[in-house]
PDB file of N, CA and C in Angstrom:
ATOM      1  N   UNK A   1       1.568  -6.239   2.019  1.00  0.00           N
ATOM      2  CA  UNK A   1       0.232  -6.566   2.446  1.00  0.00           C
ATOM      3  C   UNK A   1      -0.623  -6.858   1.217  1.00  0.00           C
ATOM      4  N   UNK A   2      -1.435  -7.552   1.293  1.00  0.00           N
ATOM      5  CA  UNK A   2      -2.218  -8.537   0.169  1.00  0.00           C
ATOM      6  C   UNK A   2      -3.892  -8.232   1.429  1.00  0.00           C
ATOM      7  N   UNK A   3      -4.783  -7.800   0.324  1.00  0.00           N
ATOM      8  CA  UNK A   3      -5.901  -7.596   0.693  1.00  0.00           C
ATOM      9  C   UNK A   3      -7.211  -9.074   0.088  1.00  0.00           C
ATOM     10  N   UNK A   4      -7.001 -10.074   0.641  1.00  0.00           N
ATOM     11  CA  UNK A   4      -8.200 -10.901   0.804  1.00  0.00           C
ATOM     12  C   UNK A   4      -9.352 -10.578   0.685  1.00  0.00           C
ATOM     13  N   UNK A   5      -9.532  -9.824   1.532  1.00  0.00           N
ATOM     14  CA  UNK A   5     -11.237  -9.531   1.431  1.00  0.00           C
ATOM     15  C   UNK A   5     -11.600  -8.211   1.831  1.00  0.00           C
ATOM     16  N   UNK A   6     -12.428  -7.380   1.308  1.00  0.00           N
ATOM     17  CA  UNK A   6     -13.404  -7.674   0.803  1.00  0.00           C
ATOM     18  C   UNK A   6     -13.160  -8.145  -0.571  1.00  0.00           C
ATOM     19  N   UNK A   7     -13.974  -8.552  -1.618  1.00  0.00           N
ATOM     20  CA  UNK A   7     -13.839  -8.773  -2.941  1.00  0.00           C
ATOM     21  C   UNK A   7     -13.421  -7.980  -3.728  1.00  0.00           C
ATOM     22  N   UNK A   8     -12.901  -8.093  -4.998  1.00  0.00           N
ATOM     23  CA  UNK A   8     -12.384  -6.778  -5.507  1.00  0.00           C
ATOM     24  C   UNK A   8     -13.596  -6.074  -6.197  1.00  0.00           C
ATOM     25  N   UNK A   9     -13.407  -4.871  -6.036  1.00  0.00           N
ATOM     26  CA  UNK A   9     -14.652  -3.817  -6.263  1.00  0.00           C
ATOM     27  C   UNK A   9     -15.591  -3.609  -5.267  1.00  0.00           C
ATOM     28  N   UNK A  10     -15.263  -4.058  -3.902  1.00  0.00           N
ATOM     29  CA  UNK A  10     -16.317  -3.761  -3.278  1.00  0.00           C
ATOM     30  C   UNK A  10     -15.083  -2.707  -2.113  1.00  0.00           C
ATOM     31  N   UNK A  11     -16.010  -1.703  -1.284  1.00  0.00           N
ATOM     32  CA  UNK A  11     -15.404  -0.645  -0.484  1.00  0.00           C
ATOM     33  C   UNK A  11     -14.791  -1.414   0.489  1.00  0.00           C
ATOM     34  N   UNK A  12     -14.118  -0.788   0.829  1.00  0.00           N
ATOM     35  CA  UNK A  12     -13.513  -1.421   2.306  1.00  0.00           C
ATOM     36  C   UNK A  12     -14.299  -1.409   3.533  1.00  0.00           C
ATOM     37  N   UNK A  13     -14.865  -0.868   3.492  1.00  0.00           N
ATOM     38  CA  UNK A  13     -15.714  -0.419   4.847  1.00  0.00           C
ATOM     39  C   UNK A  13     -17.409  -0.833   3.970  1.00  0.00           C
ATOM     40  N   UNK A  14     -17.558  -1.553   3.450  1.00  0.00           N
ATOM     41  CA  UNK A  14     -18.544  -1.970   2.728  1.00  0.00           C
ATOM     42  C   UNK A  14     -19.373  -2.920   3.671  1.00  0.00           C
ATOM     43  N   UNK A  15     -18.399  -3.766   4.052  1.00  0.00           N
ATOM     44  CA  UNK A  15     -18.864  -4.934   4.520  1.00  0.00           C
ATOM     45  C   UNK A  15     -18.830  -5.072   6.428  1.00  0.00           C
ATOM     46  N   UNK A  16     -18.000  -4.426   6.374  1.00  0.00           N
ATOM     47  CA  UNK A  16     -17.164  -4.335   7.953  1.00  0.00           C
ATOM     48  C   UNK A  16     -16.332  -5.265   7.885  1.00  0.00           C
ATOM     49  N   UNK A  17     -15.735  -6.393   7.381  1.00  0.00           N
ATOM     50  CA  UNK A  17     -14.948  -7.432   7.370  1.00  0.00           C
ATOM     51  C   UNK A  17     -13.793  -7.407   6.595  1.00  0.00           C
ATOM     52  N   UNK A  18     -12.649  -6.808   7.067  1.00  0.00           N
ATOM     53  CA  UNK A  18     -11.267  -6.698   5.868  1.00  0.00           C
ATOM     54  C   UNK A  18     -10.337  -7.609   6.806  1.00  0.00           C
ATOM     55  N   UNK A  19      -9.887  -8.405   5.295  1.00  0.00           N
ATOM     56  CA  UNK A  19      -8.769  -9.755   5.600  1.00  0.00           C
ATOM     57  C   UNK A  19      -7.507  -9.315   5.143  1.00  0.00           C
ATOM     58  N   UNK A  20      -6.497  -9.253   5.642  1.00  0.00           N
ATOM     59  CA  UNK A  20      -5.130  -8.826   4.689  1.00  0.00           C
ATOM     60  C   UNK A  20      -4.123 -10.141   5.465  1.00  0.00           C
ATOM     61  N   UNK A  21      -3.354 -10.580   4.129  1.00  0.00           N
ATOM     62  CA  UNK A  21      -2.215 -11.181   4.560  1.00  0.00           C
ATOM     63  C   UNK A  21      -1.197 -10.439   4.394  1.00  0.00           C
ATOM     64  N   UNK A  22      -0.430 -11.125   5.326  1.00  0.00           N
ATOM     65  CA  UNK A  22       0.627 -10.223   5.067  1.00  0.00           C
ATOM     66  C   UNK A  22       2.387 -10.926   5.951  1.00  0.00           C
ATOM     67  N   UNK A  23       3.201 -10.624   5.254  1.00  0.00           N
ATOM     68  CA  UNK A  23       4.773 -11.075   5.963  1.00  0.00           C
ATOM     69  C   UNK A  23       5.262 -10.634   7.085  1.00  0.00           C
ATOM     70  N   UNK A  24       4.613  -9.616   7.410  1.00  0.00           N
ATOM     71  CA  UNK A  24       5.067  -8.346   8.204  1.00  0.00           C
ATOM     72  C   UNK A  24       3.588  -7.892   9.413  1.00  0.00           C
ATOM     73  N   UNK A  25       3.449  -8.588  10.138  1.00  0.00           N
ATOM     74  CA  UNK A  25       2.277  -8.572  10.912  1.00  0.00           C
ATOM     75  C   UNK A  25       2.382  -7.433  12.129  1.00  0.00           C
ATOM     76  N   UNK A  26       3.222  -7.336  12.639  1.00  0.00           N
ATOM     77  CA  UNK A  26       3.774  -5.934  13.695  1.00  0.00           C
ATOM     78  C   UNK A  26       3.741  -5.442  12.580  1.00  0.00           C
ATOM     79  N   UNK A  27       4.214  -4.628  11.745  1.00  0.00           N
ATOM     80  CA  UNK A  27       4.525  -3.501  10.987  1.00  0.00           C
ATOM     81  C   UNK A  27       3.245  -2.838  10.605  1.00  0.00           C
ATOM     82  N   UNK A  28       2.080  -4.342   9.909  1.00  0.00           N
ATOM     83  CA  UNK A  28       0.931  -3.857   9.090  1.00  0.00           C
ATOM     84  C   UNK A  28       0.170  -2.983  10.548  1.00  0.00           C
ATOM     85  N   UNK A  29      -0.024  -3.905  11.644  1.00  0.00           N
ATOM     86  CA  UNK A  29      -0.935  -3.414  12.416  1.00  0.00           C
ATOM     87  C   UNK A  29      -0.112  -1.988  13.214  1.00  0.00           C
ATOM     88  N   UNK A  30       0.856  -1.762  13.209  1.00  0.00           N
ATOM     89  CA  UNK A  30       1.221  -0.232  13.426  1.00  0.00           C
ATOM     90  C   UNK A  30       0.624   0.469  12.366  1.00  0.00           C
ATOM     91  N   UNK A  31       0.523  -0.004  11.320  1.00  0.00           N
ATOM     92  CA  UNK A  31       0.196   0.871  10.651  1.00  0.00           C
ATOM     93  C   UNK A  31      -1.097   0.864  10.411  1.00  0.00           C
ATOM     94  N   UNK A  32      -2.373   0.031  11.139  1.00  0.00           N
ATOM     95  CA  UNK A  32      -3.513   0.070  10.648  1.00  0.00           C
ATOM     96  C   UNK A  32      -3.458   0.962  12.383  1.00  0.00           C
ATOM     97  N   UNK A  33      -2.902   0.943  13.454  1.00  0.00           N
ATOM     98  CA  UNK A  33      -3.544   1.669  14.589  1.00  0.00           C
ATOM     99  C   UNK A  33      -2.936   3.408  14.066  1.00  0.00           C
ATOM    100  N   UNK A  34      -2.162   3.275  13.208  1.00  0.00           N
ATOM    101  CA  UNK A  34      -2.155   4.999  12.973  1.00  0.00           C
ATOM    102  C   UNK A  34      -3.214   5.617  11.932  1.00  0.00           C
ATOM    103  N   UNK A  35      -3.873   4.019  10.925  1.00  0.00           N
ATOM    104  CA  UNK A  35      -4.686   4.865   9.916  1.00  0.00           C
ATOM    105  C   UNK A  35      -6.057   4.890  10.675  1.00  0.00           C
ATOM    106  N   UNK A  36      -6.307   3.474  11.300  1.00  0.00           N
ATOM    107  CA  UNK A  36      -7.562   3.310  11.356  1.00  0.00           C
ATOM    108  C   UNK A  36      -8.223   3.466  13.397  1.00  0.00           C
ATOM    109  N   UNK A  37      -6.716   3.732  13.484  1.00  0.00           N
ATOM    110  CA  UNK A  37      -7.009   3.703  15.020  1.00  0.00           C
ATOM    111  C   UNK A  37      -6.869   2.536  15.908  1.00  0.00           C
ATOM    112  N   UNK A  38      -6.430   2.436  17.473  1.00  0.00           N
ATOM    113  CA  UNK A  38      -6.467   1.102  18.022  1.00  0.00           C
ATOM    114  C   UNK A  38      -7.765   0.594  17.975  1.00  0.00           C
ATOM    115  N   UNK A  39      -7.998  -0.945  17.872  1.00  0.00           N
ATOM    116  CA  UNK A  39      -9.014  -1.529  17.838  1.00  0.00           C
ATOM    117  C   UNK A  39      -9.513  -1.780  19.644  1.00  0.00           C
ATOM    118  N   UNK A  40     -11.007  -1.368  19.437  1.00  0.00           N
ATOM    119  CA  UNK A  40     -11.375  -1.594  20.721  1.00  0.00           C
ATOM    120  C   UNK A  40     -11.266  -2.823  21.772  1.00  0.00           C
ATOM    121  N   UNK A  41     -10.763  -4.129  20.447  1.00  0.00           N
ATOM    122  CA  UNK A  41     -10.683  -5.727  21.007  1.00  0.00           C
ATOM    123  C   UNK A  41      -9.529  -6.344  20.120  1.00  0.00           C
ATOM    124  N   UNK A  42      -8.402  -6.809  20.776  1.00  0.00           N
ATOM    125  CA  UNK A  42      -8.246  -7.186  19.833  1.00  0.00           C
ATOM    126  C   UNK A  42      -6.979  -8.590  20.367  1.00  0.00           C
ATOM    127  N   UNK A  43      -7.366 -10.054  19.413  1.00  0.00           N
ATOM    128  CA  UNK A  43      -7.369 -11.103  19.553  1.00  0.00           C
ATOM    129  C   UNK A  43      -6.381 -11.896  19.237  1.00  0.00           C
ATOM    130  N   UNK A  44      -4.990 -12.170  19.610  1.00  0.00           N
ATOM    131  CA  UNK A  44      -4.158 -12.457  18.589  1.00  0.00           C
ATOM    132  C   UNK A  44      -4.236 -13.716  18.933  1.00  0.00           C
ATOM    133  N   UNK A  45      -4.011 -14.769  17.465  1.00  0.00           N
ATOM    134  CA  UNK A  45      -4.053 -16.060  17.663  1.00  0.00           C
ATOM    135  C   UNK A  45      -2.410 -16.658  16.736  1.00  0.00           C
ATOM    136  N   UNK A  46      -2.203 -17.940  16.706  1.00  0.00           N
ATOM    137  CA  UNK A  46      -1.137 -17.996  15.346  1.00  0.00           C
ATOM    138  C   UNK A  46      -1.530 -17.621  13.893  1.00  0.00           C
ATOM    139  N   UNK A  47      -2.192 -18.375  13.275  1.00  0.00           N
ATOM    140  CA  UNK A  47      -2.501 -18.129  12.218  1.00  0.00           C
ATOM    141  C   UNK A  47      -3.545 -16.331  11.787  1.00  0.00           C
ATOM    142  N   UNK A  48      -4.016 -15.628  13.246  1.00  0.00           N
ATOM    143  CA  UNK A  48      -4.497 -14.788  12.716  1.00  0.00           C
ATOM    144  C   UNK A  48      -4.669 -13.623  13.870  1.00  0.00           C
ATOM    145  N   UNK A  49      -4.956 -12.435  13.510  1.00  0.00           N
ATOM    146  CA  UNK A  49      -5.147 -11.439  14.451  1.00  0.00           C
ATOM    147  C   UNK A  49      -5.997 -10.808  14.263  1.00  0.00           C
ATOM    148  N   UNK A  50      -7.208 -10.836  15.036  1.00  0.00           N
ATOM    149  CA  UNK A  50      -8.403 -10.273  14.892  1.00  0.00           C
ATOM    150  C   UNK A  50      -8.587  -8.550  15.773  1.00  0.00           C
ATOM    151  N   UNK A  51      -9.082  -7.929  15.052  1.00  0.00           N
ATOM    152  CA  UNK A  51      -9.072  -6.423  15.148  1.00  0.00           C
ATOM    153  C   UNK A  51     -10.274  -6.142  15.055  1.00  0.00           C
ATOM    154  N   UNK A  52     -11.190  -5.675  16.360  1.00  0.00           N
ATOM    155  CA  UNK A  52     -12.719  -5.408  16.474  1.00  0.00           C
ATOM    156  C   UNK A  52     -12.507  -3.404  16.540  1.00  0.00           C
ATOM    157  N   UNK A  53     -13.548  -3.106  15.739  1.00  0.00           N
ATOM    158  CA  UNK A  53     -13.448  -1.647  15.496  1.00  0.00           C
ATOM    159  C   UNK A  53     -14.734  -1.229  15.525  1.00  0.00           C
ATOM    160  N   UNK A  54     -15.400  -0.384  16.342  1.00  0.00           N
ATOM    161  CA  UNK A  54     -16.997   0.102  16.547  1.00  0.00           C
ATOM    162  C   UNK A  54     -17.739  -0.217  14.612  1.00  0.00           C
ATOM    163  N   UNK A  55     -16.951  -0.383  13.770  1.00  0.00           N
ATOM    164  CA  UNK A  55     -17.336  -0.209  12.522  1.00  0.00           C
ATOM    165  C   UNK A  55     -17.773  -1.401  11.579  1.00  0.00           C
ATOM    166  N   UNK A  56     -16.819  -2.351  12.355  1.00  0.00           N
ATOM    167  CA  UNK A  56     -16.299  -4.048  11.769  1.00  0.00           C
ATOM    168  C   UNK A  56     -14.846  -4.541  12.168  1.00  0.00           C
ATOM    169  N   UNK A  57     -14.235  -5.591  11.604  1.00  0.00           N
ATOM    170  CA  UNK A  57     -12.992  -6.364  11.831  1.00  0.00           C
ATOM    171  C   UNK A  57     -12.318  -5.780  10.572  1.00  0.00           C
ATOM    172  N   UNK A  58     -11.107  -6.123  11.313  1.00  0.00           N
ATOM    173  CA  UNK A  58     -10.150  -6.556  10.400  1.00  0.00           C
ATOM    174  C   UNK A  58      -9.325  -7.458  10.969  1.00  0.00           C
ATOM    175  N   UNK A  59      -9.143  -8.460  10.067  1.00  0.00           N
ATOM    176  CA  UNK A  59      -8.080 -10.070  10.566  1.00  0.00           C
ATOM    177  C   UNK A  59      -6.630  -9.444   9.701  1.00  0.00           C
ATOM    178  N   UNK A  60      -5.736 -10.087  10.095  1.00  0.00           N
ATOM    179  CA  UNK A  60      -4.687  -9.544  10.008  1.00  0.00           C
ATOM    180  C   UNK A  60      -4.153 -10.867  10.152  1.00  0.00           C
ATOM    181  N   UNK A  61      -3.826 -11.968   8.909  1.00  0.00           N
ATOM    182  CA  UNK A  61      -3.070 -12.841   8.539  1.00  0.00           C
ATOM    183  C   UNK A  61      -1.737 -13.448   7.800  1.00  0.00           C
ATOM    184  N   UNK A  62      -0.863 -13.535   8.858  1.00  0.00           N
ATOM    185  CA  UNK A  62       0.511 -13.773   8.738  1.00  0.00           C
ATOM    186  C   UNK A  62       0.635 -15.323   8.000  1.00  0.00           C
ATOM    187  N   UNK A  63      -0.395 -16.179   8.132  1.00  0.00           N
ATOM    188  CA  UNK A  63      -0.542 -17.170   7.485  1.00  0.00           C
ATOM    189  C   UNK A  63      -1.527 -17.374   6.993  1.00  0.00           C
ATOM    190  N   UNK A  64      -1.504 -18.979   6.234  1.00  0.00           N
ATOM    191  CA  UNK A  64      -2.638 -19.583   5.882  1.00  0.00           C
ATOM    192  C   UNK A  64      -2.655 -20.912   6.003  1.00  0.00           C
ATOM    193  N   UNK A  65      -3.192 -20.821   7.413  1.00  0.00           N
ATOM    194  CA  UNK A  65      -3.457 -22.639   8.478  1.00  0.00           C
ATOM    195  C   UNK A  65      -4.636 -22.841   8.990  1.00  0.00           C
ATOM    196  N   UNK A  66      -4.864 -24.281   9.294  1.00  0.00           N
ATOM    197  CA  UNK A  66      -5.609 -24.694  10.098  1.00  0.00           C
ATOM    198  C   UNK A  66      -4.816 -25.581  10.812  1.00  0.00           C
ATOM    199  N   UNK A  67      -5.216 -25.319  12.361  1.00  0.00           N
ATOM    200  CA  UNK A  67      -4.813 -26.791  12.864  1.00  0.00           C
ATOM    201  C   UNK A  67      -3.711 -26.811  13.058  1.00  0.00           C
ATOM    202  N   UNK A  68      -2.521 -25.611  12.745  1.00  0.00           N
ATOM    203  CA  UNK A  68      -1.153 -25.878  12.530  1.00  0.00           C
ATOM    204  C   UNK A  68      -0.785 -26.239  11.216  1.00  0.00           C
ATOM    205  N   UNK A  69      -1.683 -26.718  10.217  1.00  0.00           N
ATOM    206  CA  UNK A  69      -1.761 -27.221   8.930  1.00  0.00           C
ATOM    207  C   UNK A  69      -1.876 -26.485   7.840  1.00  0.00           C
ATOM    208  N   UNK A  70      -0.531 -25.499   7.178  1.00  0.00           N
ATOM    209  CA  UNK A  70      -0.868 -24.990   6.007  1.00  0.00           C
ATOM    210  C   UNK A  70      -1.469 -25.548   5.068  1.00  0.00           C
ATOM    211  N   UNK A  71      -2.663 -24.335   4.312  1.00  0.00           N
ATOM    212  CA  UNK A  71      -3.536 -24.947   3.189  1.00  0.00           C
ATOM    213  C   UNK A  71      -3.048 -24.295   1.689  1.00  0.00           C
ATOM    214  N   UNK A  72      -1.852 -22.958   2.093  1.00  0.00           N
ATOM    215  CA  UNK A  72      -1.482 -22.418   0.928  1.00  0.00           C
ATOM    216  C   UNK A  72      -0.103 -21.781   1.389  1.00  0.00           C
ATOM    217  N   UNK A  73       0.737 -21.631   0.280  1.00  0.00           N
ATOM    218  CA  UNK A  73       1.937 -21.403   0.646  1.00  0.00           C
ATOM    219  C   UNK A  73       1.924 -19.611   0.946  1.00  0.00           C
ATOM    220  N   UNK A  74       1.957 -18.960   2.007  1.00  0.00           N
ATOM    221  CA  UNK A  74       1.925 -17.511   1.181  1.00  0.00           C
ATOM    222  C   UNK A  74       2.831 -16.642   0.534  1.00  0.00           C
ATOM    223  N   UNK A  75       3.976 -17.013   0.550  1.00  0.00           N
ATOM    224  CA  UNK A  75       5.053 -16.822  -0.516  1.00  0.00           C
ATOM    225  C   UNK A  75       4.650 -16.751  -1.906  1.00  0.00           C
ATOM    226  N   UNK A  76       4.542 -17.949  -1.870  1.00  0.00           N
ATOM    227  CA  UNK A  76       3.627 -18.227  -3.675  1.00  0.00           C
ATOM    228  C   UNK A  76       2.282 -17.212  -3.772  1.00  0.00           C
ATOM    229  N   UNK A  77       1.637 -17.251  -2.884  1.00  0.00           N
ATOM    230  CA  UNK A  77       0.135 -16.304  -3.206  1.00  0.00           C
ATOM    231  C   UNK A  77       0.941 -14.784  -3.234  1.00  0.00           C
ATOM    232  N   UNK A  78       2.364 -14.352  -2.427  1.00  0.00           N
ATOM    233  CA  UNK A  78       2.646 -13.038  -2.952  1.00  0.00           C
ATOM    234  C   UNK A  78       3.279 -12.927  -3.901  1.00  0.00           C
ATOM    235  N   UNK A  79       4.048 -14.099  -4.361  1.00  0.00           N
ATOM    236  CA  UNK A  79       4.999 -14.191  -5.933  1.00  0.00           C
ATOM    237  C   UNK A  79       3.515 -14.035  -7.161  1.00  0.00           C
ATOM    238  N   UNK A  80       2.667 -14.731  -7.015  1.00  0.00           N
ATOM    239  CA  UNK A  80       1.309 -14.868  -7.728  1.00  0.00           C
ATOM    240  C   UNK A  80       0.612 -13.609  -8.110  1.00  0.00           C
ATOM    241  N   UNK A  81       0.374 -12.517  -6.836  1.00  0.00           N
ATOM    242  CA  UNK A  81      -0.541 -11.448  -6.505  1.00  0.00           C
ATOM    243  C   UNK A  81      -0.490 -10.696  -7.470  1.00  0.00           C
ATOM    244  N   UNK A  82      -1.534 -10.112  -8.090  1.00  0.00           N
ATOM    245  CA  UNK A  82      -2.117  -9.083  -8.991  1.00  0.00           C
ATOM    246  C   UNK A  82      -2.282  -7.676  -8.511  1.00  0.00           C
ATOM    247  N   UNK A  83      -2.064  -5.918  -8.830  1.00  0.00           N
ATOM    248  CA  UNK A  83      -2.751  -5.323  -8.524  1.00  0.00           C
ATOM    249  C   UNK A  83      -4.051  -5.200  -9.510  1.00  0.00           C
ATOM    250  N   UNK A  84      -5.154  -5.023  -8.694  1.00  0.00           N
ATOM    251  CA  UNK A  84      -6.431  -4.772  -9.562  1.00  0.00           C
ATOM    252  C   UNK A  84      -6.380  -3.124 -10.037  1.00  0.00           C
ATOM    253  N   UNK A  85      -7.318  -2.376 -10.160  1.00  0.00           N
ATOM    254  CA  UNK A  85      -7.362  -1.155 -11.198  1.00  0.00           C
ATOM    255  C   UNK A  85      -7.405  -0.057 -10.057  1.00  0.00           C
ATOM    256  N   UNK A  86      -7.452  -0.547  -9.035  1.00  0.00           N
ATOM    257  CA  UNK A  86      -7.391   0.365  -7.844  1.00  0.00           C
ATOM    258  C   UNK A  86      -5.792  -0.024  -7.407  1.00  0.00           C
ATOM    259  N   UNK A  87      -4.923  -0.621  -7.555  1.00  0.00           N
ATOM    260  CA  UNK A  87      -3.609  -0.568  -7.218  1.00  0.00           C
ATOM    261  C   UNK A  87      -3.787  -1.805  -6.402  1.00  0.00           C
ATOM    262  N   UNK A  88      -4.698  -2.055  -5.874  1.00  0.00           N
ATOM    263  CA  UNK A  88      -4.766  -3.007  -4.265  1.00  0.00           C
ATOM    264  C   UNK A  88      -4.106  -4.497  -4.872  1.00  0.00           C
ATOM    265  N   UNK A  89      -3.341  -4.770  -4.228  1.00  0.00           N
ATOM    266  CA  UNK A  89      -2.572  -6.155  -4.485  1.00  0.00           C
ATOM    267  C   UNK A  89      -3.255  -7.090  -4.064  1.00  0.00           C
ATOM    268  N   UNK A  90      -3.844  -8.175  -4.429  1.00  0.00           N
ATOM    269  CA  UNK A  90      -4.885  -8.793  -4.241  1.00  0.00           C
ATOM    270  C   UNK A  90      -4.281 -10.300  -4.701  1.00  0.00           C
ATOM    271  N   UNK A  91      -5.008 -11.244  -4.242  1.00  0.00           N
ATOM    272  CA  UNK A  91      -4.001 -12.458  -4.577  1.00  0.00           C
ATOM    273  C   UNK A  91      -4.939 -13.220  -5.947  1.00  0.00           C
ATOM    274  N   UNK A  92      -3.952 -13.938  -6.833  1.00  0.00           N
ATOM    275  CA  UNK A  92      -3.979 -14.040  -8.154  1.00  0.00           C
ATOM    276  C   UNK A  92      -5.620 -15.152  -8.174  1.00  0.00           C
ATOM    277  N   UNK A  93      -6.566 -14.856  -9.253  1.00  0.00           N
ATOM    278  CA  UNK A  93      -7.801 -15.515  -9.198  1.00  0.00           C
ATOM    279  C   UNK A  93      -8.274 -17.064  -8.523  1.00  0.00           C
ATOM    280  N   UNK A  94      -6.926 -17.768  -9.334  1.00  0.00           N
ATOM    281  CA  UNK A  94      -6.818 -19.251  -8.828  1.00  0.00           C
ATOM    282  C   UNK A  94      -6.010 -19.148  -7.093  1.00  0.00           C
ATOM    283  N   UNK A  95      -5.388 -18.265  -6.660  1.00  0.00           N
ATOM    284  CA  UNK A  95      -5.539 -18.633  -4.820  1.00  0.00           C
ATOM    285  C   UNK A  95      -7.108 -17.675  -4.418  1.00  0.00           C
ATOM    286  N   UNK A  96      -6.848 -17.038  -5.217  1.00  0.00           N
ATOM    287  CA  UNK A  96      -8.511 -16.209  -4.359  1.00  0.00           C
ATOM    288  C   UNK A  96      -9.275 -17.365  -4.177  1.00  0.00           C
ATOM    289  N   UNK A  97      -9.494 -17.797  -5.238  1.00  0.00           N
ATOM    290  CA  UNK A  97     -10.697 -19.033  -5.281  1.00  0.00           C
ATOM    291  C   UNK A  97     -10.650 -20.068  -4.084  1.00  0.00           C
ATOM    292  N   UNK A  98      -9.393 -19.986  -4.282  1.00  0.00           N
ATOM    293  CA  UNK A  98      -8.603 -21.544  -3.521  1.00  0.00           C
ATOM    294  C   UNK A  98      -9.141 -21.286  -1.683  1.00  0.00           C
ATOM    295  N   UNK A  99      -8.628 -19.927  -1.209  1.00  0.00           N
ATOM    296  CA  UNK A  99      -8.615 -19.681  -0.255  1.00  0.00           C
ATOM    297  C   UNK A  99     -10.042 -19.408   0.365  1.00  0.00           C
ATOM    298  N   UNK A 100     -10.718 -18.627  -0.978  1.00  0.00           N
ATOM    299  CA  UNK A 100     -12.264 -18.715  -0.232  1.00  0.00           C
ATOM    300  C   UNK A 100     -12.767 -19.808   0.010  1.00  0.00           C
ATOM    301  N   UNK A 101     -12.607 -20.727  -0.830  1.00  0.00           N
ATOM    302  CA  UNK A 101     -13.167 -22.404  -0.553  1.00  0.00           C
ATOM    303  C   UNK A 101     -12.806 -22.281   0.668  1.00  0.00           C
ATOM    304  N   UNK A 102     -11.388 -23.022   0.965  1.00  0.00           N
ATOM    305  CA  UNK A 102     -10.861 -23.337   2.010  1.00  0.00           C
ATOM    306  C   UNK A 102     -11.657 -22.712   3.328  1.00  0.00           C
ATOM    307  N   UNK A 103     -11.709 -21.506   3.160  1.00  0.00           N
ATOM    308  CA  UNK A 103     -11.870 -20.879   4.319  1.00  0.00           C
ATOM    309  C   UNK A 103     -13.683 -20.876   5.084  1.00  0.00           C
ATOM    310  N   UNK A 104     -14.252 -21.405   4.050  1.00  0.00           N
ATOM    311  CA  UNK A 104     -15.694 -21.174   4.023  1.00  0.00           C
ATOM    312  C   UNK A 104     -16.121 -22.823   4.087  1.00  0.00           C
ATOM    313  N   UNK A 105     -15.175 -23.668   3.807  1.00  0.00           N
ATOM    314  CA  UNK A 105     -14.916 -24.632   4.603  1.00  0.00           C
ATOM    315  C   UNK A 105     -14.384 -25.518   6.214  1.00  0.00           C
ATOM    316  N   UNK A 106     -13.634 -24.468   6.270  1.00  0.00           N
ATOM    317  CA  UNK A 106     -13.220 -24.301   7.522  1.00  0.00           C
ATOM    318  C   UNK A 106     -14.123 -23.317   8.797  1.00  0.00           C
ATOM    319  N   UNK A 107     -15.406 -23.009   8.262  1.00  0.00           N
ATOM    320  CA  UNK A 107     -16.253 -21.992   9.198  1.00  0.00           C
ATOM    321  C   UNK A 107     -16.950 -23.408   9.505  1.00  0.00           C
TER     322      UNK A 107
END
């Protein structure tokens, strides 16, 4: 699992909005309904799985598409990935960048 968002240095529960990619999409979300509890809503699409929690979301992304249209490989963004000083594996500056564009383009 690769933590997207929030930014690095900011809390998790900071924002209400946590993005994780990840290879393993059943596995992560067993394991977010044992840490964080079942989500009161929750949305599965292809490219993403949205998780509503009295607190905020969490998306839960097995890819990175639009449209059916990958915009990044995520293989490469986990061959790439950095941990920051908190351990959190976070994806390497140039896809961070890449993906926030993208994605803030795509809203």
């Amino acid at each position: 699992m690769l933590v997207l968002r929030p930014a690095q240095g900011a809390g998790l529960h900071e924002n209400g909005d946590i993005d994780l990619l990840t290879r393993d999409p059943v596995r992560i979300e067993r394991e977010l309904d044992r840490v964080l509890g079942v989500p009161e809503v929750r949305v599965a699409r292809r490219y993403v799985i949205q998780r509503y929690h009295a607190w905020g979301q969490v998306d839960v992304l097995p890819r990175l598409e639009w449209n059916g249209l990958p915009y990044a490989d995520v293989e490469d963004v986990f061959a790439r990935a950095v941990r920051d000083s908190e351990g959190v594996l976070r994806p390497a500056s140039g896809h961070d960048a890449f993906i926030s564009w993208m994605t803030s383009l795509l809203w």
